[in-house]
Protein backbone atom coordinates (compact mmCIF):
# COMPACT_ATOMS: atom_id res chain seq x y z
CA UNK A 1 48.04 -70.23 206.20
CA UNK A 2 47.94 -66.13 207.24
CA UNK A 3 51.63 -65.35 208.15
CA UNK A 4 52.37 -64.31 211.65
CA UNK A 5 54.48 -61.47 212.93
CA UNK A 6 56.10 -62.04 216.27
CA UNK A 7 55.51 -58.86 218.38
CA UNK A 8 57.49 -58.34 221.31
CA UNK A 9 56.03 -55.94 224.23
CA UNK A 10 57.48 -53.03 225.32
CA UNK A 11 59.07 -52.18 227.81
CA UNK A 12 59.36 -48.23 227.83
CA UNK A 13 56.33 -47.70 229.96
CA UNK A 14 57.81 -49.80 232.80
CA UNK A 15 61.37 -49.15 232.72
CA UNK A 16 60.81 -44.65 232.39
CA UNK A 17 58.77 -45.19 235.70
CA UNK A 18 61.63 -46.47 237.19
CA UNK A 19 63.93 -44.08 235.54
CA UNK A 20 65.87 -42.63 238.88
CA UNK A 21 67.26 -46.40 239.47
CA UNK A 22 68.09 -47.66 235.64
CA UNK A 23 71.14 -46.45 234.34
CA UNK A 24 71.05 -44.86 230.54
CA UNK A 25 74.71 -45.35 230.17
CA UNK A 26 77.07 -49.05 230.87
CA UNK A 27 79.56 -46.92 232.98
CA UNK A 28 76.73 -46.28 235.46
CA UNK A 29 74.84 -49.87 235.03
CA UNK A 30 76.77 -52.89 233.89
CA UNK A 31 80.46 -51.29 234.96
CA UNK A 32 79.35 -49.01 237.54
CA UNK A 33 81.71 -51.31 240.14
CA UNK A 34 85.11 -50.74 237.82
CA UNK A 35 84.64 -47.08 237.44
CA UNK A 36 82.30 -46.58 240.99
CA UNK A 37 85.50 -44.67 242.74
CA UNK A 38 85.25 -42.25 240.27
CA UNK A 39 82.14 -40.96 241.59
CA UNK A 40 83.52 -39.13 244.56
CA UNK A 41 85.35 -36.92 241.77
CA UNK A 42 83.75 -36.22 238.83
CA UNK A 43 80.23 -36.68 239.28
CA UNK A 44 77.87 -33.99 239.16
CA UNK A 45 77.12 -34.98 242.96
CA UNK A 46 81.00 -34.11 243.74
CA UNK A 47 81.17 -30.78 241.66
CA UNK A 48 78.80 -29.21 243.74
CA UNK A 49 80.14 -30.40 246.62
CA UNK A 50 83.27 -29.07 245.70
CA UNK A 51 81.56 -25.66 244.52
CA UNK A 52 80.33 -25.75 248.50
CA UNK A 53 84.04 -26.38 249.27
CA UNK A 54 85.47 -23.40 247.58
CA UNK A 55 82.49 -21.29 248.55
CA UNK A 56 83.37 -21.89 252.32
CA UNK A 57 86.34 -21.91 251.85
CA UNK A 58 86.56 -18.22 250.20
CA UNK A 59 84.06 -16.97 252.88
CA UNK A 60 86.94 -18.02 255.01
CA UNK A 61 89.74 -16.83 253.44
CA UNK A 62 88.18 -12.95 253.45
CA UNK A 63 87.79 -13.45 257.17
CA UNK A 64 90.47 -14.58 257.95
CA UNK A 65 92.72 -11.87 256.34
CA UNK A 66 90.42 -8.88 257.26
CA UNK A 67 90.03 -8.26 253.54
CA UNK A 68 86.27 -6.53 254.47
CA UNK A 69 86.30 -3.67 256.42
CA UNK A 70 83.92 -4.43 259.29
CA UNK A 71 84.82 -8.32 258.79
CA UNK A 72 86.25 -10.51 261.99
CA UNK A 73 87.93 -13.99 261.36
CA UNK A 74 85.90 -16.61 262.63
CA UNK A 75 86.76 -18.73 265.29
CA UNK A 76 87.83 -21.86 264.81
CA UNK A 77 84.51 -23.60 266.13
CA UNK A 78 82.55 -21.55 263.34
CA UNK A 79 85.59 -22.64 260.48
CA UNK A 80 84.75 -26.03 261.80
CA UNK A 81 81.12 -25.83 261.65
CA UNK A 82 81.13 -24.27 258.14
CA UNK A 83 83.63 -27.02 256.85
CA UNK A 84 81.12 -29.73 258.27
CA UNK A 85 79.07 -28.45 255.17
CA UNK A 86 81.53 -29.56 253.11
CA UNK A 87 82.16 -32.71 254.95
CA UNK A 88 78.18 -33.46 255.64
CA UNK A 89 77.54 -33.45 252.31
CA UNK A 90 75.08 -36.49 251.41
CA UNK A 91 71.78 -37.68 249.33
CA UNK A 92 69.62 -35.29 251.08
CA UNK A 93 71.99 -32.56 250.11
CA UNK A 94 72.51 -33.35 246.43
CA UNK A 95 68.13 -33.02 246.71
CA UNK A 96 67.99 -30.29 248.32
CA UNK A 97 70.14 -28.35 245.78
CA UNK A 98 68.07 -29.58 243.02
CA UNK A 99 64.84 -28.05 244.63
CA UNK A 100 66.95 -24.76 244.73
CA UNK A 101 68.31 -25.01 241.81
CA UNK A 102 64.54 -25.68 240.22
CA UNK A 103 63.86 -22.28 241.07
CA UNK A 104 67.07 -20.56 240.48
CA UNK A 105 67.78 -22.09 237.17
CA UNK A 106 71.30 -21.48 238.35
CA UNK A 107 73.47 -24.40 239.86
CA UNK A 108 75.80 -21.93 241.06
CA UNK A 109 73.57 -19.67 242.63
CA UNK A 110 71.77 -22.59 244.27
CA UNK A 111 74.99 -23.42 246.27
CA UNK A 112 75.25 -20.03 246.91
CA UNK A 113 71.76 -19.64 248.83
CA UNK A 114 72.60 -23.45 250.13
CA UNK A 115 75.65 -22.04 252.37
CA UNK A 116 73.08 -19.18 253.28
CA UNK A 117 70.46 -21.30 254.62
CA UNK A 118 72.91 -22.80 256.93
CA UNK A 119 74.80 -20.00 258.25
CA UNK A 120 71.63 -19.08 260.95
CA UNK A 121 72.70 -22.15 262.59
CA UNK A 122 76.57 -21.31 263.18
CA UNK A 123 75.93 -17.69 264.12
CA UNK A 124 76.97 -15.78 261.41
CA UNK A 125 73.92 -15.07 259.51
CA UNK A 126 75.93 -11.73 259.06
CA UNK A 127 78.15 -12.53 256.74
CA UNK A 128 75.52 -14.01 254.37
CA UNK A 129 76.20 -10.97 251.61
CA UNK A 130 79.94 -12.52 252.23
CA UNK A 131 79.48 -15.88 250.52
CA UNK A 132 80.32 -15.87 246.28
CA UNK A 133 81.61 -12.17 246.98
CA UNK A 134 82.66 -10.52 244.01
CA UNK A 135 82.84 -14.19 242.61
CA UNK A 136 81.46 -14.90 239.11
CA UNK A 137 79.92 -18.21 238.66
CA UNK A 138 83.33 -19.29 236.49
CA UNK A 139 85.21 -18.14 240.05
CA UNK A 140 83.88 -21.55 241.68
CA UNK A 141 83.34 -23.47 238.63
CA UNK A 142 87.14 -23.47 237.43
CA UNK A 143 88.45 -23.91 240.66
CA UNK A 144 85.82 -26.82 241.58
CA UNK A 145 86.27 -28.63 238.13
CA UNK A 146 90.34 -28.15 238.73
CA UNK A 147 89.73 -29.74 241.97
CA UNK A 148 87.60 -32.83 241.33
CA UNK A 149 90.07 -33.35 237.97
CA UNK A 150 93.22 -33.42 240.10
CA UNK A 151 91.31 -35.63 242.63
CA UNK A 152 90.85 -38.20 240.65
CA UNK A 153 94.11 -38.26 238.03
CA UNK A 154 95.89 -38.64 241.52
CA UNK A 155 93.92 -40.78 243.90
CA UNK A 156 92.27 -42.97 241.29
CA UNK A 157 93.34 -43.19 237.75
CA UNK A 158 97.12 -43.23 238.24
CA UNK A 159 97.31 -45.49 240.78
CA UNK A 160 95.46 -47.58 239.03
CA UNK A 161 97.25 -47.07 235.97
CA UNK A 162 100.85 -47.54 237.57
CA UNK A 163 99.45 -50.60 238.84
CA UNK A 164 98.55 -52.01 235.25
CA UNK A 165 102.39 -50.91 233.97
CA UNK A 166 104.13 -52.44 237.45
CA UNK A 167 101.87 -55.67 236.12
CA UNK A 168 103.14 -55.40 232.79
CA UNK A 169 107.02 -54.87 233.99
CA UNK A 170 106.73 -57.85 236.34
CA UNK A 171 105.94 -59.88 233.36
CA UNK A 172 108.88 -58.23 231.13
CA UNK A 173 111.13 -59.33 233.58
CA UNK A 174 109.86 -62.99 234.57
CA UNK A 175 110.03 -63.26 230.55
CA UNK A 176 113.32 -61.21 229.98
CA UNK A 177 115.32 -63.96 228.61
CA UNK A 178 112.40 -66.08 226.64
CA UNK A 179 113.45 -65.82 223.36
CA UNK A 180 110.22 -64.98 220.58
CA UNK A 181 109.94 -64.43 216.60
CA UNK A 182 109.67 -60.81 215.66
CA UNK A 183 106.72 -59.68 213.08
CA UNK A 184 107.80 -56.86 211.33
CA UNK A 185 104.95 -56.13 208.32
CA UNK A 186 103.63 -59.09 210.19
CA UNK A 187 106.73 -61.56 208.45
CA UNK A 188 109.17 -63.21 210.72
CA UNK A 189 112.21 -60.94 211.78
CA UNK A 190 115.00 -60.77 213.62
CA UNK A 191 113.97 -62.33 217.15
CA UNK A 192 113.87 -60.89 220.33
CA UNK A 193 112.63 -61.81 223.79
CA UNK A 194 109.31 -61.56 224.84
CA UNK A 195 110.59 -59.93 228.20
CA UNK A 196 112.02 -56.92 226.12
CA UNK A 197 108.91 -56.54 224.16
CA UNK A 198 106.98 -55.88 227.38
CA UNK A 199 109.36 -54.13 228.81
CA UNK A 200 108.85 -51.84 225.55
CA UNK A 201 105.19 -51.06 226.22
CA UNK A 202 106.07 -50.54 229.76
CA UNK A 203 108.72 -47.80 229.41
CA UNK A 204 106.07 -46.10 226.96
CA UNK A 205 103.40 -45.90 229.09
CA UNK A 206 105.56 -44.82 232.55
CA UNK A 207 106.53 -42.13 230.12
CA UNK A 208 102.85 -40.85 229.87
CA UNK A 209 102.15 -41.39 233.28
CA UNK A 210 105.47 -39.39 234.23
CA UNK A 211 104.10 -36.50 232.03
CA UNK A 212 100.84 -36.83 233.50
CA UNK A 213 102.28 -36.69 236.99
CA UNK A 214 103.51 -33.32 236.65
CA UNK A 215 100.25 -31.99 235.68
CA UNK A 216 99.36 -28.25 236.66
CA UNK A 217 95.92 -27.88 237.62
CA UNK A 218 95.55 -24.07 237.39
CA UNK A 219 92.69 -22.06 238.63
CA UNK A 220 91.63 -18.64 238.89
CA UNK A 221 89.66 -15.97 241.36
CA UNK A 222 89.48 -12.52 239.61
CA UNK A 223 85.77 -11.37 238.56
CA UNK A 224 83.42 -11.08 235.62
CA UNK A 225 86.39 -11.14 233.15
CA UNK A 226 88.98 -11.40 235.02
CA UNK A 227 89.65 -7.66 236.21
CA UNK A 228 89.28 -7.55 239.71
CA UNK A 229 86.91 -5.06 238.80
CA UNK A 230 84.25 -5.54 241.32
CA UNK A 231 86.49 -6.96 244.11
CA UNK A 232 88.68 -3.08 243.55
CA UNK A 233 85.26 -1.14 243.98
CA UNK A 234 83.86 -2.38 246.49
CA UNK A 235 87.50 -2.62 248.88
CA UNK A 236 89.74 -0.92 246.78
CA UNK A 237 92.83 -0.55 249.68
CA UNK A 238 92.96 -4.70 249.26
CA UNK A 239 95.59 -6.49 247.54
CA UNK A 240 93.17 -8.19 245.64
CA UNK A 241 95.82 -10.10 242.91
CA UNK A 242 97.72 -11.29 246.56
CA UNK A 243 94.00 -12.51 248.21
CA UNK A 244 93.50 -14.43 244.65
CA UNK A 245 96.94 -16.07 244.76
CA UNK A 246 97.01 -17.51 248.50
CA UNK A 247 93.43 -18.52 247.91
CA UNK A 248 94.02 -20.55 244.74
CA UNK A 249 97.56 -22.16 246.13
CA UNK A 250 95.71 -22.95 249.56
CA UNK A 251 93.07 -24.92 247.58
CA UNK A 252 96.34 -26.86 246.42
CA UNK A 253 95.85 -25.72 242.91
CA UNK A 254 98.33 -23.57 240.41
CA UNK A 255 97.23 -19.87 240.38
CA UNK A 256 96.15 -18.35 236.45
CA UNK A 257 96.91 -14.48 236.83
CA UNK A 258 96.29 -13.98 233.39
CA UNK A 259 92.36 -14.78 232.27
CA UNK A 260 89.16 -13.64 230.83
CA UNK A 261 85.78 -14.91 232.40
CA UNK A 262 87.22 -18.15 232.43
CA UNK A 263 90.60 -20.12 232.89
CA UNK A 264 91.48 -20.73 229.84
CA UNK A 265 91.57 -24.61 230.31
CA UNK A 266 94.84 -25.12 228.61
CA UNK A 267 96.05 -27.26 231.01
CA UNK A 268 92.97 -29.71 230.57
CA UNK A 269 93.83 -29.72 227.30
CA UNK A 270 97.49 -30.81 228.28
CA UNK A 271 96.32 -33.26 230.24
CA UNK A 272 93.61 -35.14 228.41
CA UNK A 273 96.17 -35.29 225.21
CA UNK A 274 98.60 -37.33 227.72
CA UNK A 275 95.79 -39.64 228.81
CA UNK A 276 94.77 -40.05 225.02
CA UNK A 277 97.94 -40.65 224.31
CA UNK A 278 98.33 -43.64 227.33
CA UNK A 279 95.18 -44.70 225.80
CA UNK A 280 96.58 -45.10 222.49
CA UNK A 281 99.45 -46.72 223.47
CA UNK A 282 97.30 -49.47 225.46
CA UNK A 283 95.40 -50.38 223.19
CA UNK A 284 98.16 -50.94 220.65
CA UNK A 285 98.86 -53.61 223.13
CA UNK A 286 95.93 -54.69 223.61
CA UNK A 287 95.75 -55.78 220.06
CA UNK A 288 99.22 -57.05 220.25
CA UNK A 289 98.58 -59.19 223.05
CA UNK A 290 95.20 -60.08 221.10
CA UNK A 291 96.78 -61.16 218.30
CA UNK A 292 99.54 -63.20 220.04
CA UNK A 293 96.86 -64.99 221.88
CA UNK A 294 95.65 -65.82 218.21
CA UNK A 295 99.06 -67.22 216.82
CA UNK A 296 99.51 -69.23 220.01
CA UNK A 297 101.91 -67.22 221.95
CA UNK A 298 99.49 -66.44 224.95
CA UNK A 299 97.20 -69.71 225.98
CA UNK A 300 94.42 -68.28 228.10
CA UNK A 301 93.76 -69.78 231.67
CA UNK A 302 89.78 -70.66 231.67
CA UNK A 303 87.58 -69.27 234.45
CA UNK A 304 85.80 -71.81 236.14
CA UNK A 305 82.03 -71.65 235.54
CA UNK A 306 82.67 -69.13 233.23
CA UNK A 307 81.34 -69.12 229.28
CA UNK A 308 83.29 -68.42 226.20
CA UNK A 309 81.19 -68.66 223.96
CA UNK A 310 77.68 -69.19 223.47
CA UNK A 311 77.73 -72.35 220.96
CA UNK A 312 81.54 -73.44 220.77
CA UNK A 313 82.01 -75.09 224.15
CA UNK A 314 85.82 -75.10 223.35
CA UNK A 315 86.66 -71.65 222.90
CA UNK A 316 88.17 -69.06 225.50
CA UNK A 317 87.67 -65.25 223.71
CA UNK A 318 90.24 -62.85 224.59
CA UNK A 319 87.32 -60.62 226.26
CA UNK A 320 89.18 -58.88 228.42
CA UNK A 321 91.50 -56.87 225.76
CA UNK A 322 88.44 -56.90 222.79
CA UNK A 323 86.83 -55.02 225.87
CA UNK A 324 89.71 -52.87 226.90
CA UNK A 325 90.34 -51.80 222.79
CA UNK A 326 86.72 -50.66 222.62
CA UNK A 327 86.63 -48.35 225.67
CA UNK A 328 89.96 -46.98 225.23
CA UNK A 329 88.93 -45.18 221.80
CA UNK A 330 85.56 -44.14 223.46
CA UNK A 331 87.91 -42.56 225.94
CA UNK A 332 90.19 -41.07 223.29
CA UNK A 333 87.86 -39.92 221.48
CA UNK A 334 85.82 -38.03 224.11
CA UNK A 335 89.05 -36.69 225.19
CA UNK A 336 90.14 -35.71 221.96
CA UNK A 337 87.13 -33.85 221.51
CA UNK A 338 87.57 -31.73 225.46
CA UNK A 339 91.11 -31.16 224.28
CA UNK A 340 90.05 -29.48 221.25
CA UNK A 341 87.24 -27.74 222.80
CA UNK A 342 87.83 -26.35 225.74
CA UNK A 343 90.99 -24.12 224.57
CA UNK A 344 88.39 -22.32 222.55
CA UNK A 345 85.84 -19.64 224.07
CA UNK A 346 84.31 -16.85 222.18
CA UNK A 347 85.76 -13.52 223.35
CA UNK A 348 85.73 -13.58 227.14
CA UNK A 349 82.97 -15.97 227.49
CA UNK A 350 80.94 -18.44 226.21
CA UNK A 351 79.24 -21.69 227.37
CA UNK A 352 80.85 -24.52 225.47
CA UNK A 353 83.20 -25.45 228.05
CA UNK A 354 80.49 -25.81 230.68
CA UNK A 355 78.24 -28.55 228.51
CA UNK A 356 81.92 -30.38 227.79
CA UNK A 357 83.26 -30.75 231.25
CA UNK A 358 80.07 -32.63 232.21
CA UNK A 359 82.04 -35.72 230.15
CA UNK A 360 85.25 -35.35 231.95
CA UNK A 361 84.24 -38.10 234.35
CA UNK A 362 83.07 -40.54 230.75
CA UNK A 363 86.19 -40.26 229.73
CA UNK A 364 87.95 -41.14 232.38
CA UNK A 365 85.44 -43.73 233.21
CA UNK A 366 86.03 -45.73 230.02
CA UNK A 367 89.77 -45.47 230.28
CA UNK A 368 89.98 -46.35 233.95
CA UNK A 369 87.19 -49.91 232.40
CA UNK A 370 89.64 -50.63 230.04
CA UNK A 371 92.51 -50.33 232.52
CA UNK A 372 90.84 -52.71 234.53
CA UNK A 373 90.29 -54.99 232.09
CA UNK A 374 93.83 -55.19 230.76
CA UNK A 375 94.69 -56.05 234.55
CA UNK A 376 92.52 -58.94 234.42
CA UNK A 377 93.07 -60.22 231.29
CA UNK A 378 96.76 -60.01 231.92
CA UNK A 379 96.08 -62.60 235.13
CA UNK A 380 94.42 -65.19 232.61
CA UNK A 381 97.41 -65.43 230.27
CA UNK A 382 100.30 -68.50 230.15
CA UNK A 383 103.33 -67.71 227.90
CA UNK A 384 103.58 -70.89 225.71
CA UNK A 385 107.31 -71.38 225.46
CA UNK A 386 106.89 -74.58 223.49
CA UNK A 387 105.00 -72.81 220.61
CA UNK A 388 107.21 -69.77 220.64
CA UNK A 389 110.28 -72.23 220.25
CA UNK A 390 108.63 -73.78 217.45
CA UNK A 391 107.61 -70.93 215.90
CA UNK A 392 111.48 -69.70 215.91
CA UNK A 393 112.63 -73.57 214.80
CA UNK A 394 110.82 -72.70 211.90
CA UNK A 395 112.05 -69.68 210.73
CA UNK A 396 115.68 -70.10 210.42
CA UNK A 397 115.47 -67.87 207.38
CA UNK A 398 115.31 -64.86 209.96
CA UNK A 399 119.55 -65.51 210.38
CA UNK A 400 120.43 -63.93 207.04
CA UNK A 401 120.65 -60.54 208.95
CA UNK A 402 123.43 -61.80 211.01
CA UNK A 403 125.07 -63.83 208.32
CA UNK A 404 125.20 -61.19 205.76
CA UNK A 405 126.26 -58.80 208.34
CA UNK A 406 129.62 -61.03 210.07
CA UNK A 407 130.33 -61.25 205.80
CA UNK A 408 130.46 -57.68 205.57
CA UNK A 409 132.58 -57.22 208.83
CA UNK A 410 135.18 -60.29 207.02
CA UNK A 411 135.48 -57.90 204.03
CA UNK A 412 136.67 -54.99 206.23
CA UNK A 413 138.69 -56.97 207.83
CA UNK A 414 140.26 -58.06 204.73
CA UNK A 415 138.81 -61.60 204.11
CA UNK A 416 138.56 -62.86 200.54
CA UNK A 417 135.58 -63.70 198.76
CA UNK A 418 132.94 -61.96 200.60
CA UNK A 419 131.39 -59.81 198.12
CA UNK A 420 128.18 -59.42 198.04
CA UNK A 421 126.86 -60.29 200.69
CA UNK A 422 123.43 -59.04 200.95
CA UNK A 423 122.25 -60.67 197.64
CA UNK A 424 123.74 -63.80 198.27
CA UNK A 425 121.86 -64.41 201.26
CA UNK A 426 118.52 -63.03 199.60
CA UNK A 427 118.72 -65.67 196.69
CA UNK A 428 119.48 -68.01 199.76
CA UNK A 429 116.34 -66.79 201.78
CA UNK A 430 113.82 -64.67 200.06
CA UNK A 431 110.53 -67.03 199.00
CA UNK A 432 112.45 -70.03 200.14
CA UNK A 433 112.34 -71.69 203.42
CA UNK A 434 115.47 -72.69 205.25
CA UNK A 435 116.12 -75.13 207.66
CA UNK A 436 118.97 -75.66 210.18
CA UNK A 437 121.09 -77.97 207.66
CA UNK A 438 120.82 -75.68 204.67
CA UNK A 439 121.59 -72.73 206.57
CA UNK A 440 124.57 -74.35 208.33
CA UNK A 441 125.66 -75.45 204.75
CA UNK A 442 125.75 -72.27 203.54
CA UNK A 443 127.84 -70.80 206.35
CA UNK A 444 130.56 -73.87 206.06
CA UNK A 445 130.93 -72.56 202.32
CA UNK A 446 131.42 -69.45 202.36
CA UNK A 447 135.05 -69.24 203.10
CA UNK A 448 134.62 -67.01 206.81
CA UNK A 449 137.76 -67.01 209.05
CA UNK A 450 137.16 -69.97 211.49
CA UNK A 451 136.36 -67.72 214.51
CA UNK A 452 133.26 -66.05 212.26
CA UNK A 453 132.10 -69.28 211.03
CA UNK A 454 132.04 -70.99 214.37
CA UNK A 455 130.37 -68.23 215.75
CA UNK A 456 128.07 -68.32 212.96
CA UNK A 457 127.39 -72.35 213.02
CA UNK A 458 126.38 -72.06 217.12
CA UNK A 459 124.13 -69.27 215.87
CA UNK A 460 120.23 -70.36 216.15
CA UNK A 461 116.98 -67.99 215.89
CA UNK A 462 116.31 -68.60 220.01
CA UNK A 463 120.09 -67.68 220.44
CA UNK A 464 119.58 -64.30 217.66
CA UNK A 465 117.93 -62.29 220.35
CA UNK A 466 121.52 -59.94 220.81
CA UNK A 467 121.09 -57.90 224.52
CA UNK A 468 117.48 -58.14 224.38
CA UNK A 469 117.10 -59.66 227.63
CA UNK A 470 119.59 -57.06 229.54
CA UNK A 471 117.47 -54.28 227.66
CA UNK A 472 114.59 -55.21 230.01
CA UNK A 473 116.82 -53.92 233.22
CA UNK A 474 116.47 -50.58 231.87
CA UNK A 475 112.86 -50.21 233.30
CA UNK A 476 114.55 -50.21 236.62
């Protein structure tokens, strides 16, 4: 019989014809809901609305400090009017600057002649030759990305990832005092409390977010290369380093004084190493929390309706954190990568840093997913105190620490007979397992003062947790 070959039709035909609707990337198909607030920031919709922003904006500022000879400042209707640009900014506009910019093969410029177009209408066709005045396109690009960055660090990502630490403090202190094996080289150690070990990963992270907090978002107005060389020609009685200060601290923003063509993008750099970093220290939890989920620790609340897997009917896969892990190193990496990048420019200009912001909004995108996901998979997890305590029954090895340490406080305090005491307790313990009754044995023999061994025979691994529990009060 002639062998057949399954073929399976494609699809290519269909799916480029519909290629305005069907996203290439999962950020703007399967997770555009988790990351969709994002949109208003760093898409390229929102850059050029914020390049119209600091266009009008500028075109106001020279009015309304006379810098022009011959210029009025506008009244407040026509401020209003040219600020509904800004506001009115939709669809139709995002189109109609791609049909200008088709023929200008310059987004910049296209905003540029998109303010002009409208200016007819508010009565101050004038002051066209006003609008990107002595601006290079860097002026508004800096300024715009600085704004749509700080945008959505503030209103979106942190807030959303203070929320996931608050989540993940709540939990350190409901669990403060439930006492947990420690895994150090992944073998049992001295316990602790699973409250403190939260509260751990929560103190790290509120110390990224506090760096990230006090972010400066710089950005510049000064010319071709960052002279004022134009702006000095063409009004040279201005105090042009003043008019680029005000404007760049009225937009909210810190002012650069000191820049070629572009702003030098340090403090992108700055920031997208502190996100990294919060990344970094995520997912180190997120495989923590994975692998406690895998020993038992965690017990995973099912979903109704919902599948686990797609043959074992029994099983309920930590999703939410394998998920989370994966998108937090797409997000490191990408802003590894801008960190890197972006400090570096060739003389006083080159175009590197303009192809590289276009990711800014990725890689916040994948770390704001994974943010998300923590947050829910967080929500679907039950501490099982039962197999924690029996994990810790089981390891009574773990109280040689203490043991051989009270020994060594007898022998300053001038008890006989405790010499030793390290290597006593690792013939005792190493490669042997030791339950309650041998380990109590070997404290009633050792000759402690009674204090010491009473202290030592009440001693169990739940009760070795020393101020773990009070530790967690610190995140307050």
């Amino acid at each position: 019989m002639a062998e057949t070959t399954a073929r399976i039709p494609s699809g290519r035909l269909s799916l480029a014809a519909g290629e305005g609707q069907i996203a290439l990337g999962p950020l703007d198909g399967r997770y555009r809901a988790a990351v969709a607030p994002l949109v208003d920031y760093l898409s390229e919709a929102a850059l050029n609305r914020d390049r119209v922003a600091v266009e009008v904006e500028w075109l106001i500022h020279l009015t309304s400090n006379s810098v022009l000879p011959g210029s009025a400042p506008l009244t407040q209707e026509q401020q209003d009017q040219l600020r509904a640009i800004v506001t009115e900014f939709d669809a139709d506009s995002v189109a109609e600057l791609a049909e200008i910019e088709a023929v200008t093969v310059h987004d910049v410029k296209a905003v540029e002649y998109y303010i002009g177009r409208r200016l007819p209408a508010i009565g101050i066709e004038s002051l066209t030759p006003m609008v990107h005045f002595a601006c290079t396109s860097e002026d508004i690009n800096n300024l715009s990305y600085a704004l749509g960055v700080k945008g959505a660090v503030e209103d979106v990502w942190l807030p959303a990832a203070r929320a996931l630490v608050d989540q993940i403090g709540v939990m350190a202190t409901e669990n403060r005092d439930v006492p947990m094996l420690s895994r150090t080289h992944g073998q049992p150690a001295t316990p602790t409390t699973l409250g403190k070990e939260l509260a751990v990963v929560a103190h790290r992270l509120s110390r990224q977010l506090d760096r990230i907090s006090r972010t400066e978002y710089l950005g510049k107005i000064n010319g071709a290369t960052g002279t004022f060389a134009a702006h000095v020609s063409a009004v040279p009685g201005a105090d042009w380093t003043e008019v680029s200060r005000t404007f760049v601290e009225g937009l909210g923003l810190d002012w650069n004084p000191l820049t070629t063509q572009i702003e030098s993008h340090d403090w992108q750099a700055e920031l997208y190493a502190d996100v990294a970093r919060f990344n970094r220290i995520l997912h180190n939890f997120c495989t923590d929390v994975w692998s406690y989920i895998s020993i038992g620790y965690f017990a995973q609340i099912p979903v109704a309706g919902a599948t686990g897997s797609s043959t074992m009917p029994h099983k309920v896969n930590p999703i939410r954190f394998e998920n989370a892990e994966a998108n937090l190193e797409i997000s490191s990496g990408l802003l590894d990568v801008l960190a890197s990048t972006l400090v570096t420019s060739r003389w006083q200009r080159d175009l590197t840093d303009s192809s590289s912001q276009r990711n800014i909004g990725v890689a916040f995108g994948h770390s704001l997913l994974a943010i998300s996901n923590v947050v829910k998979g967080l929500k679907q997890l039950k501490v099982s105190v039962d197999v924690l305590a029996a994990d810790l029954d089981g390891n009574w090895e773990v109280l040689g620490e203490a043991i051989q340490t009270v020994m060594r406080a007898e022998a300053i305090a001038g008890v006989p007979g405790m010499e030793n005491p390290y290597e006593r307790l690792k013939d005792l313990t190493r490669g042997h397992r030791v339950d309650a009754a041998r380990m109590q044995e070997f404290v009633s023999g050792l000759g402690l003062s009674d204090e010491a061994r009473d202290r030592l025979l009440q001693l169990t691994p739940a009760s070795y947790t020393g101020v773990a529990a009070a530790l967690v009060d610190y995140l307050k």
